[in-house]
Every structure is written in structure tokens, then in C-alpha cells.
PDB file of N, CA and C in Angstrom:
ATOM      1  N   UNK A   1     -57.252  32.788 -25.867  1.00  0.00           N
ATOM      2  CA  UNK A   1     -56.895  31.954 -27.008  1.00  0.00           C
ATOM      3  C   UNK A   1     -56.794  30.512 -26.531  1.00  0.00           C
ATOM      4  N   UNK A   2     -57.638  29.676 -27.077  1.00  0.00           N
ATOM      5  CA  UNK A   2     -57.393  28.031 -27.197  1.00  0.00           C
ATOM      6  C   UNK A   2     -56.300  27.717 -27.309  1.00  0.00           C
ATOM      7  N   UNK A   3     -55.674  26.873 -26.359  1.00  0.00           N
ATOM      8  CA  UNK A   3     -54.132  26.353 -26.340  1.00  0.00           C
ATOM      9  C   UNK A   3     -54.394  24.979 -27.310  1.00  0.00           C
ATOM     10  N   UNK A   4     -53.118  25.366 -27.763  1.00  0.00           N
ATOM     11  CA  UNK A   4     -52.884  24.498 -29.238  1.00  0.00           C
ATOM     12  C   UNK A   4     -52.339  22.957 -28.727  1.00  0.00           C
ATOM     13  N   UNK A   5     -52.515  22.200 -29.543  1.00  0.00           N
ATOM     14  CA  UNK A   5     -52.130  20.778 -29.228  1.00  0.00           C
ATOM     15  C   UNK A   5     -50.642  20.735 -30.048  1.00  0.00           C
ATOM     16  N   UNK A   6     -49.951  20.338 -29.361  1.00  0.00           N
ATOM     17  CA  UNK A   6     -48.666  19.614 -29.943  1.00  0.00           C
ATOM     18  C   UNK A   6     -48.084  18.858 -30.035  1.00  0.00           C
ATOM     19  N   UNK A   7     -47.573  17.612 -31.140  1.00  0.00           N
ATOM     20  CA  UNK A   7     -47.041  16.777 -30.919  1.00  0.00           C
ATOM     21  C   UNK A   7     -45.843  16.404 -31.097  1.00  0.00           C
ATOM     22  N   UNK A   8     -44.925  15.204 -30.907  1.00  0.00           N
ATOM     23  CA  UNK A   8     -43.929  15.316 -30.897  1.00  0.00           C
ATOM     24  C   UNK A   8     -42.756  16.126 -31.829  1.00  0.00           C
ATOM     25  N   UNK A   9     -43.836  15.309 -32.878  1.00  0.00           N
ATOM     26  CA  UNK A   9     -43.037  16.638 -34.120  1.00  0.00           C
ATOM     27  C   UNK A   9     -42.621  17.874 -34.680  1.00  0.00           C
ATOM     28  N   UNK A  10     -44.099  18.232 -33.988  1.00  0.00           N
ATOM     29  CA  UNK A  10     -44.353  19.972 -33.705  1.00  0.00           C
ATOM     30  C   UNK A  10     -43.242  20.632 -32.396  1.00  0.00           C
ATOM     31  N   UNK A  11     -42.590  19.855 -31.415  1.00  0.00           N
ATOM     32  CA  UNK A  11     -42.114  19.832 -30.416  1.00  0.00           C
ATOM     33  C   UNK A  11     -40.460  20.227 -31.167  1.00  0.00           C
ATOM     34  N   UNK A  12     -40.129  19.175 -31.982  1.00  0.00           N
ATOM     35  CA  UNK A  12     -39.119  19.099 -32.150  1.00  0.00           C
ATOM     36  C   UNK A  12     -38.720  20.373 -33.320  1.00  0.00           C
ATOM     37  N   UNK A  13     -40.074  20.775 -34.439  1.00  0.00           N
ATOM     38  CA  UNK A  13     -39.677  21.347 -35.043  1.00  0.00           C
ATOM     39  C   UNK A  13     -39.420  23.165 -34.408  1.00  0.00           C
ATOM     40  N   UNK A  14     -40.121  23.461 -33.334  1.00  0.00           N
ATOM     41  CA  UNK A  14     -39.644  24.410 -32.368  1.00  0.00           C
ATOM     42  C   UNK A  14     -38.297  24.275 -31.840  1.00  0.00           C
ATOM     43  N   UNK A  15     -37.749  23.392 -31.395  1.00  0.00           N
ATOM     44  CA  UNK A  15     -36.600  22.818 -30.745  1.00  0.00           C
ATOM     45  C   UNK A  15     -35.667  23.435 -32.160  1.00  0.00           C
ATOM     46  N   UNK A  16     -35.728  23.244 -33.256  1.00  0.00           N
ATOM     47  CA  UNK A  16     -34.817  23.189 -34.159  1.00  0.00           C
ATOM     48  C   UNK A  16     -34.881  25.089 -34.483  1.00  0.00           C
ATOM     49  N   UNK A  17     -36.094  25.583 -34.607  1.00  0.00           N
ATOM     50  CA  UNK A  17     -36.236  26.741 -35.049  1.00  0.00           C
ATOM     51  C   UNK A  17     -35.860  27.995 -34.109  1.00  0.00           C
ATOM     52  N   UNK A  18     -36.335  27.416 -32.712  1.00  0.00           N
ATOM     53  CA  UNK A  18     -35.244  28.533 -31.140  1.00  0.00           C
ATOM     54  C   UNK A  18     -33.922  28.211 -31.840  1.00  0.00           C
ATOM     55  N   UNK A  19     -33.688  26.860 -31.742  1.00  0.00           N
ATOM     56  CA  UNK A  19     -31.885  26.795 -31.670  1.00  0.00           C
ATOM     57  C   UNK A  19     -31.364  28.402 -33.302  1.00  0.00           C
ATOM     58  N   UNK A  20     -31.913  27.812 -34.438  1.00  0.00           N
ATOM     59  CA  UNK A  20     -31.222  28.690 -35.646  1.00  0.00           C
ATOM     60  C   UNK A  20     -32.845  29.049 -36.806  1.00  0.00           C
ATOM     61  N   UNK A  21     -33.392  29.856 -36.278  1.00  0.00           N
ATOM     62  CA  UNK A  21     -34.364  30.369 -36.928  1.00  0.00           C
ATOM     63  C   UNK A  21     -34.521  30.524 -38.455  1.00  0.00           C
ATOM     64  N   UNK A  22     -33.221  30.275 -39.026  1.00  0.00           N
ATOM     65  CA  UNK A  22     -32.811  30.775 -40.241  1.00  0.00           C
ATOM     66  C   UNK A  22     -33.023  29.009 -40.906  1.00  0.00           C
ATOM     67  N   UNK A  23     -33.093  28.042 -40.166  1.00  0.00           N
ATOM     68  CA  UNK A  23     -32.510  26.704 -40.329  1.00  0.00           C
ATOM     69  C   UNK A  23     -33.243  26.292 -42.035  1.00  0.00           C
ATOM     70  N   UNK A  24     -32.798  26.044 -42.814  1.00  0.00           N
ATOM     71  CA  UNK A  24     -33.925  26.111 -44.130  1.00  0.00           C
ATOM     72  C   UNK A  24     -35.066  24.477 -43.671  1.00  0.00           C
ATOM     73  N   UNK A  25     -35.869  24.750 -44.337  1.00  0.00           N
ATOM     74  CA  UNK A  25     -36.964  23.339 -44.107  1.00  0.00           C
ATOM     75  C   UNK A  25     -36.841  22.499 -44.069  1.00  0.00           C
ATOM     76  N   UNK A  26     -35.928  22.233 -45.206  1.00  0.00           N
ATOM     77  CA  UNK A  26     -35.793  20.701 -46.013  1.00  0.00           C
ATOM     78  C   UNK A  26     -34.419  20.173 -44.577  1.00  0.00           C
ATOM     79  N   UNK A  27     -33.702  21.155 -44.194  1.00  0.00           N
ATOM     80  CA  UNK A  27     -33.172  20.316 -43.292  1.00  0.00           C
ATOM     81  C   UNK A  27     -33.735  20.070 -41.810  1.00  0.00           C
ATOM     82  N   UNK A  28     -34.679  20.703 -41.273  1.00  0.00           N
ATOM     83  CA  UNK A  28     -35.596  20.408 -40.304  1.00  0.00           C
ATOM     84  C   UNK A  28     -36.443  19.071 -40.502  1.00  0.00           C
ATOM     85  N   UNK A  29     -36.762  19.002 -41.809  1.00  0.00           N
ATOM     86  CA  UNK A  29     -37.901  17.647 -42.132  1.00  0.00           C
ATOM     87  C   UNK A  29     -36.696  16.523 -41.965  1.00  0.00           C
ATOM     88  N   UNK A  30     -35.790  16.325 -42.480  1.00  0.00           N
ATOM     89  CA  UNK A  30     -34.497  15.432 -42.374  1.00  0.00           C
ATOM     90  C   UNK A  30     -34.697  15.277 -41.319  1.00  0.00           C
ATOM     91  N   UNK A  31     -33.795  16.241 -39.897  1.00  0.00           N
ATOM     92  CA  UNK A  31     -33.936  15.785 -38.733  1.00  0.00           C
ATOM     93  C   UNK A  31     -35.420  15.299 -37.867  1.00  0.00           C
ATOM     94  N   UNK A  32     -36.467  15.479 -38.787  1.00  0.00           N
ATOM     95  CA  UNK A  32     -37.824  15.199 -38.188  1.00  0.00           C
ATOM     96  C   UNK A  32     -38.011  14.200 -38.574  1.00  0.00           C
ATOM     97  N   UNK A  33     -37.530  13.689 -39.897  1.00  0.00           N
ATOM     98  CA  UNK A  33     -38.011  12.312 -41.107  1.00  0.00           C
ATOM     99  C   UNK A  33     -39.296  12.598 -41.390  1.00  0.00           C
ATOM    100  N   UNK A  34     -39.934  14.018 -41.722  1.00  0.00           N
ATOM    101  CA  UNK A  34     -40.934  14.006 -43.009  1.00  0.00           C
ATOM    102  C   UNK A  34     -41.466  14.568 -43.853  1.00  0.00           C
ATOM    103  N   UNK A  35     -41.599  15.253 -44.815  1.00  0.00           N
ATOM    104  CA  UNK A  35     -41.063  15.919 -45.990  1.00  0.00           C
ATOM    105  C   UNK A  35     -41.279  17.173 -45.814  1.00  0.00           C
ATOM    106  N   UNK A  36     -40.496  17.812 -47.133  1.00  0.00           N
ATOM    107  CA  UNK A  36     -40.449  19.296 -46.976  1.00  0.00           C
ATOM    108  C   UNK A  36     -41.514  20.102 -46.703  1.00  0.00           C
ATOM    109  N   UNK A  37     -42.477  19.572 -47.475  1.00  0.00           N
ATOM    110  CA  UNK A  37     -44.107  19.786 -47.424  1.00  0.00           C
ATOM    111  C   UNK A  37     -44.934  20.068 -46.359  1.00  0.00           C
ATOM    112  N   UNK A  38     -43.945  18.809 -45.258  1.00  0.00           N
ATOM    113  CA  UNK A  38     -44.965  18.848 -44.225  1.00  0.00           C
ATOM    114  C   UNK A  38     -44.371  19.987 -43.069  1.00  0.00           C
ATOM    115  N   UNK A  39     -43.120  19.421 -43.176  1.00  0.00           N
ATOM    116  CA  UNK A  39     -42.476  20.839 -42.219  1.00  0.00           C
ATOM    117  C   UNK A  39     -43.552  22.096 -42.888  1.00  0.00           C
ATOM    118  N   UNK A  40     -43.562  22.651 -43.672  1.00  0.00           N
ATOM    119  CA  UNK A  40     -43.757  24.152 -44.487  1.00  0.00           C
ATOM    120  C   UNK A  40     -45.300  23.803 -43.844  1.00  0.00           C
ATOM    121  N   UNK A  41     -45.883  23.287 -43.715  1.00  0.00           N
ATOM    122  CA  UNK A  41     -47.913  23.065 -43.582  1.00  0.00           C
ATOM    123  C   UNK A  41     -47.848  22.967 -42.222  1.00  0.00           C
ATOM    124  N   UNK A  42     -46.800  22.175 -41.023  1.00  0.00           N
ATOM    125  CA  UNK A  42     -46.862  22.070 -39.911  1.00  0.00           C
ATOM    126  C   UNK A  42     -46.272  23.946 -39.097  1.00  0.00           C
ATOM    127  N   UNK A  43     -45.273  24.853 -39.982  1.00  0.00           N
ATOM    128  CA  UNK A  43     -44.475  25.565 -39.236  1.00  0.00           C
ATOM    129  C   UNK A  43     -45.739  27.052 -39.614  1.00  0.00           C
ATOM    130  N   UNK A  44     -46.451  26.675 -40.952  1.00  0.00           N
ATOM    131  CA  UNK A  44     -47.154  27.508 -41.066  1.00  0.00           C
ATOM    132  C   UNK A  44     -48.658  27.708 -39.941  1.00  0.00           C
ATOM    133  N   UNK A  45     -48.729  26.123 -39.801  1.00  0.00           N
ATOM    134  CA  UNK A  45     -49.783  25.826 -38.743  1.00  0.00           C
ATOM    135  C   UNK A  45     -50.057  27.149 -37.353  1.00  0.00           C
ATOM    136  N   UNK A  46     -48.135  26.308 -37.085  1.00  0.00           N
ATOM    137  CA  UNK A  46     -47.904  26.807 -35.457  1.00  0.00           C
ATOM    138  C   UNK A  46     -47.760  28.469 -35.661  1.00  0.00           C
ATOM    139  N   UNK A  47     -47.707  29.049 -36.949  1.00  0.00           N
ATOM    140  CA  UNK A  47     -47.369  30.521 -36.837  1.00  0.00           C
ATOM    141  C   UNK A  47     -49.052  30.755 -36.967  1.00  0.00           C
ATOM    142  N   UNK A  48     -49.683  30.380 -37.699  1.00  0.00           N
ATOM    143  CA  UNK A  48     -51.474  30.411 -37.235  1.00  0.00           C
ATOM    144  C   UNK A  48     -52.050  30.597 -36.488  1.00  0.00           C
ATOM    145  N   UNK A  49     -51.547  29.645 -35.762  1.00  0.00           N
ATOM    146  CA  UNK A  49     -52.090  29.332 -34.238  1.00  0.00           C
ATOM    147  C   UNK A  49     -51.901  29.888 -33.472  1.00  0.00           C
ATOM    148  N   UNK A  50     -50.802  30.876 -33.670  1.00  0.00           N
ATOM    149  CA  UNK A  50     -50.195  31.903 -32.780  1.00  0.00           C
ATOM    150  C   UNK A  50     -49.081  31.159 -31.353  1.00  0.00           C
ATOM    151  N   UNK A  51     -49.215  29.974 -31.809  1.00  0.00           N
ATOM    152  CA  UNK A  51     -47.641  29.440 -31.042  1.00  0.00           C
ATOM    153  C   UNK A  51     -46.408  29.973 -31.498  1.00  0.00           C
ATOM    154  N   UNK A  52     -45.934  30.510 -33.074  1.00  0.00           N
ATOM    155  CA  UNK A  52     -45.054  30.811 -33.189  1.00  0.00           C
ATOM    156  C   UNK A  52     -45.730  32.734 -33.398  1.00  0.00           C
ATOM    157  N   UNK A  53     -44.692  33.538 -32.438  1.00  0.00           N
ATOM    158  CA  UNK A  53     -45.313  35.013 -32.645  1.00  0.00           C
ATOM    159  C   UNK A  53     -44.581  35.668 -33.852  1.00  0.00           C
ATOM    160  N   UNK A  54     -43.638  35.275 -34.556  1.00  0.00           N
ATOM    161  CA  UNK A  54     -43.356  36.273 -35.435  1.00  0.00           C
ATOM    162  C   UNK A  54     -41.721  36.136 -35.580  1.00  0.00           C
ATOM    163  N   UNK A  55     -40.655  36.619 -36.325  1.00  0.00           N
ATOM    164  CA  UNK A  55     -39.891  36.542 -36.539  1.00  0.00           C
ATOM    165  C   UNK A  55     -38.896  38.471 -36.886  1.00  0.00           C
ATOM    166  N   UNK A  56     -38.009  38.201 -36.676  1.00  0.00           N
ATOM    167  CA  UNK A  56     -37.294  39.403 -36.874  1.00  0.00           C
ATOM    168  C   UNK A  56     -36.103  39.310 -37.525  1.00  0.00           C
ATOM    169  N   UNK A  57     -35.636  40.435 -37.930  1.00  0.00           N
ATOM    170  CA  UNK A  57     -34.527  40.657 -38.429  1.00  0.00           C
ATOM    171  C   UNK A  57     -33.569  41.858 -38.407  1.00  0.00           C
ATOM    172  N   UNK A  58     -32.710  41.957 -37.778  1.00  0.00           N
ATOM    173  CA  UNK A  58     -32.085  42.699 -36.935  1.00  0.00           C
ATOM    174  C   UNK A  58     -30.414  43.065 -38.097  1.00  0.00           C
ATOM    175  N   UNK A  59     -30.604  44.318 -38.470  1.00  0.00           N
ATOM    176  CA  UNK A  59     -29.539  45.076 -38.988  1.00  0.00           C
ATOM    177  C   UNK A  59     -28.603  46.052 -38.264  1.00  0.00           C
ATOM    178  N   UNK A  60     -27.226  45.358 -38.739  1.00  0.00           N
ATOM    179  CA  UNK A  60     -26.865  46.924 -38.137  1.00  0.00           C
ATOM    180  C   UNK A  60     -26.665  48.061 -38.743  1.00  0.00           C
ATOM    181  N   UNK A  61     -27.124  49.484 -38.506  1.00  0.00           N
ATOM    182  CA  UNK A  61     -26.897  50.075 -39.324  1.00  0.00           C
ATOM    183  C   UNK A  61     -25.286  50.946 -39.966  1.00  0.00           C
ATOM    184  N   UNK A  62     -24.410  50.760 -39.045  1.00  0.00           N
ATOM    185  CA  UNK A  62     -23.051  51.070 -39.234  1.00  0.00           C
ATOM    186  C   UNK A  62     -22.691  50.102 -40.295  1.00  0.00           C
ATOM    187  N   UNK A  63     -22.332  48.859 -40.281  1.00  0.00           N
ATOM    188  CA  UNK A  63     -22.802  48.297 -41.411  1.00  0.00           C
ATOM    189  C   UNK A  63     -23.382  48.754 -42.958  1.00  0.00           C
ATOM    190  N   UNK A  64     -24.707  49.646 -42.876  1.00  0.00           N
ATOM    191  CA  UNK A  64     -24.907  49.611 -44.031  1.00  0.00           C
ATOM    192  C   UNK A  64     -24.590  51.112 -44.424  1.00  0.00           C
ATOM    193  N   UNK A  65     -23.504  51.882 -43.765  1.00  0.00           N
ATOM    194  CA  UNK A  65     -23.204  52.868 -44.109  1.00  0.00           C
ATOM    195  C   UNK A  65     -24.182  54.034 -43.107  1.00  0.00           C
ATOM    196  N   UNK A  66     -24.688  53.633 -42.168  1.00  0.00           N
ATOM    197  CA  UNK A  66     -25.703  54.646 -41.495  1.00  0.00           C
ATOM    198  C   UNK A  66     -24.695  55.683 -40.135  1.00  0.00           C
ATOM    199  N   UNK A  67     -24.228  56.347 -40.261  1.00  0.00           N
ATOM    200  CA  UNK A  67     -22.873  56.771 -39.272  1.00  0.00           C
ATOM    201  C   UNK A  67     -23.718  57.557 -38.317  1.00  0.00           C
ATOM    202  N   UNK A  68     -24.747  57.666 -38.601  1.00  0.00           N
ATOM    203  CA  UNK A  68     -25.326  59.236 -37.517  1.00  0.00           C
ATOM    204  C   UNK A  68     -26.871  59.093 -37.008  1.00  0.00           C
ATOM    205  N   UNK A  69     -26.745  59.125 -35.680  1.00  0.00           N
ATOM    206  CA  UNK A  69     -28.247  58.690 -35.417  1.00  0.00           C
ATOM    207  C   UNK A  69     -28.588  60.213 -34.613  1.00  0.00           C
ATOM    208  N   UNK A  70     -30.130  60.420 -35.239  1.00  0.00           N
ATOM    209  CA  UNK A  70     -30.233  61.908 -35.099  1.00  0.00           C
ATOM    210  C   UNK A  70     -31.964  61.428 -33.946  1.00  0.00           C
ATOM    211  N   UNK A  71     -32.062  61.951 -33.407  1.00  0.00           N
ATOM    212  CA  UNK A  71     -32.831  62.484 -32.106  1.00  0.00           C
ATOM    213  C   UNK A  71     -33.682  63.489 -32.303  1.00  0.00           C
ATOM    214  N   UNK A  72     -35.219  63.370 -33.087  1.00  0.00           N
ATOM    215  CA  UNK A  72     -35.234  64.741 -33.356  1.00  0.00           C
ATOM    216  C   UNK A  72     -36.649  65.103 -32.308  1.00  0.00           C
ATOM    217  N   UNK A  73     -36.894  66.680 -31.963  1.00  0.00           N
ATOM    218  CA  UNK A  73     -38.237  66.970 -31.084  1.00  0.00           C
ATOM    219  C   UNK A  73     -38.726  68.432 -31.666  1.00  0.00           C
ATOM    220  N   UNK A  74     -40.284  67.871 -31.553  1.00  0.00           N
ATOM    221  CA  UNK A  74     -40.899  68.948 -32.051  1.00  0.00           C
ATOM    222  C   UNK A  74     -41.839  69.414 -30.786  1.00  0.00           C
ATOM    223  N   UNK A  75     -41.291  71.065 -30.753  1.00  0.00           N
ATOM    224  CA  UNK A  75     -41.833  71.594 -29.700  1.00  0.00           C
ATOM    225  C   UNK A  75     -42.817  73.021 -30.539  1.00  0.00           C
ATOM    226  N   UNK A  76     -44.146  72.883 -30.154  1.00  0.00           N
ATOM    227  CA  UNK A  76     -44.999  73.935 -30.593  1.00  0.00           C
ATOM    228  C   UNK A  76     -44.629  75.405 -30.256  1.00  0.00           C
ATOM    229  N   UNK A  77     -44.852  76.796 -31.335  1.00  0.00           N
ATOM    230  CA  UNK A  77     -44.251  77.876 -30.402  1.00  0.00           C
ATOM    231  C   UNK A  77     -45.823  77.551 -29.901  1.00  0.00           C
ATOM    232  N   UNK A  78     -46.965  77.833 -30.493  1.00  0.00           N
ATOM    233  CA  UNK A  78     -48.078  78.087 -29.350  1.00  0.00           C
ATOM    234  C   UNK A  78     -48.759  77.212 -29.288  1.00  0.00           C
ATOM    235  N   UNK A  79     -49.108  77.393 -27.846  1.00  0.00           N
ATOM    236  CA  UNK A  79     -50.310  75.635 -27.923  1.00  0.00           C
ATOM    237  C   UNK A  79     -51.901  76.334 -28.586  1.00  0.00           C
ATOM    238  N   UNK A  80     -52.071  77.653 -28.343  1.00  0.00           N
ATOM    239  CA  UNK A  80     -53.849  77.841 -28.641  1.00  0.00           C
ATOM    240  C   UNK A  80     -54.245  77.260 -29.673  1.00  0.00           C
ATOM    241  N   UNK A  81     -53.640  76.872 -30.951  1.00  0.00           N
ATOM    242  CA  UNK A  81     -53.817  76.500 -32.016  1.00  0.00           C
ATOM    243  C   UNK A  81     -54.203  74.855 -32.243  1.00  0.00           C
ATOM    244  N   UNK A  82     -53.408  74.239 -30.653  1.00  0.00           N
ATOM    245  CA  UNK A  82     -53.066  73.080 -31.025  1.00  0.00           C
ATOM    246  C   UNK A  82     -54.536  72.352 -29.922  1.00  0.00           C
ATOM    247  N   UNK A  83     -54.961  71.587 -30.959  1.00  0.00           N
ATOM    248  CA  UNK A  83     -56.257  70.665 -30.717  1.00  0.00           C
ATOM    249  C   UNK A  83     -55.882  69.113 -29.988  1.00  0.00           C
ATOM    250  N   UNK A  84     -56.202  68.926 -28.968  1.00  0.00           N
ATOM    251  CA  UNK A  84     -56.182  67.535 -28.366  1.00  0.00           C
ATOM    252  C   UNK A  84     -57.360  66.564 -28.104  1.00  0.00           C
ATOM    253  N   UNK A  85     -57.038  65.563 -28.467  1.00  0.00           N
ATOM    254  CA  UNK A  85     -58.146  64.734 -28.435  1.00  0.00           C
ATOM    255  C   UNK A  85     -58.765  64.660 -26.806  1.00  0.00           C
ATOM    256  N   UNK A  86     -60.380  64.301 -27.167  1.00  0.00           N
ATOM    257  CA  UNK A  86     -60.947  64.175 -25.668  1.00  0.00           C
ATOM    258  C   UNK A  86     -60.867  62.508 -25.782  1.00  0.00           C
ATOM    259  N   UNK A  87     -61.171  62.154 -24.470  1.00  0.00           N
ATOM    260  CA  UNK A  87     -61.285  60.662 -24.059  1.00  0.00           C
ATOM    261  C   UNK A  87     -62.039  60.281 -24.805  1.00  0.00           C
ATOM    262  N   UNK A  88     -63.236  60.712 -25.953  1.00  0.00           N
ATOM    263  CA  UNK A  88     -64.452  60.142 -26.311  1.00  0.00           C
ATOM    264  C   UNK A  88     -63.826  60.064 -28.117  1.00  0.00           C
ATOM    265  N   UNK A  89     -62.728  60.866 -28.168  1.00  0.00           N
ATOM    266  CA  UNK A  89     -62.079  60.766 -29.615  1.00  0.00           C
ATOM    267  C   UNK A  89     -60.482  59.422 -29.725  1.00  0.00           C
ATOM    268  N   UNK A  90     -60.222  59.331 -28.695  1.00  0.00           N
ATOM    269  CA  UNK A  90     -59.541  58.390 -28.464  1.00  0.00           C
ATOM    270  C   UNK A  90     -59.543  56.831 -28.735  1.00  0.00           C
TER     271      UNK A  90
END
């Protein structure tokens, strides 16, 4: 992948988005001085470009009422039945 060019702005608007990912736009363009517009066209850029990889969001589930985490395994009674791929189906 072609390494992306960045400039100061693009610099800073990373700087702001590591620190609080959540940060809304309009106050990133403030601390950048230039409009909402451009933040949203510049942050969409860098997620394009594959400078920015992606974003997450992380729940807990005790929290949302989830009390029991279950582990489950499935073991065949017989294998004769059971078909495995060759290297050439892979």
C-alpha cells in the first residue's frame, strides 16, 4: 500500500481522535480552525486510505444483563461420515 501524505492538519486531527475517539467533529475542526465539513471529508479521507483501520466498541456484558458465559464443543460420535476438505478445496 502507497503511504499516504499527511499534513499538519491531518496530523493533528489523529492527535485529537487517539486521545478520545468519540471526540464529535465540530469540536476537532474548532481545535483545527476549519469547518465541520472539512474535518468529516479529511477523517473520511484517512479512514480510505487506510491510515485510520477501523474503530470499535466495546460492551460489557454484565452490564447489559448477560450473567453467564457458556463454552460450548462439538465432538462427532463418528468421524466416517465426516468429510474434510483437501488442500485443493481450501
Amino acid at each position: 500500500m502507497p503511504k499516504t501524505s499527511l499534513d499538519a492538519i491531518d496530523r493533528k486531527i489523529l492527535k485529537y481522535l487517539i486521545k478520545n475517539a468519540r471526540m464529535p467533529f465540530l469540536e476537532i475542526a474548532r481545535e483545527c480552525g476549519i469547518s465541520g465539513a472539512a474535518i468529516h471529508q479529511r477523517i473520511r479521507k484517512l479512514d480510505d486510505s487506510g491510515v485510520i483501520l477501523g474503530s470499535r466498541l466495546i460492551v460489557d456484558p454484565k452490564m447489559m444483563g448477560f450473567d453467564v458465559c457458556a463454552h460450548i464443543s462439538i465432538t462427532p460420535v463418528s468421524y466416517t461420515h465426516l468429510t474434510l476438505p483437501t488442500n485443493r478445496e481450501v
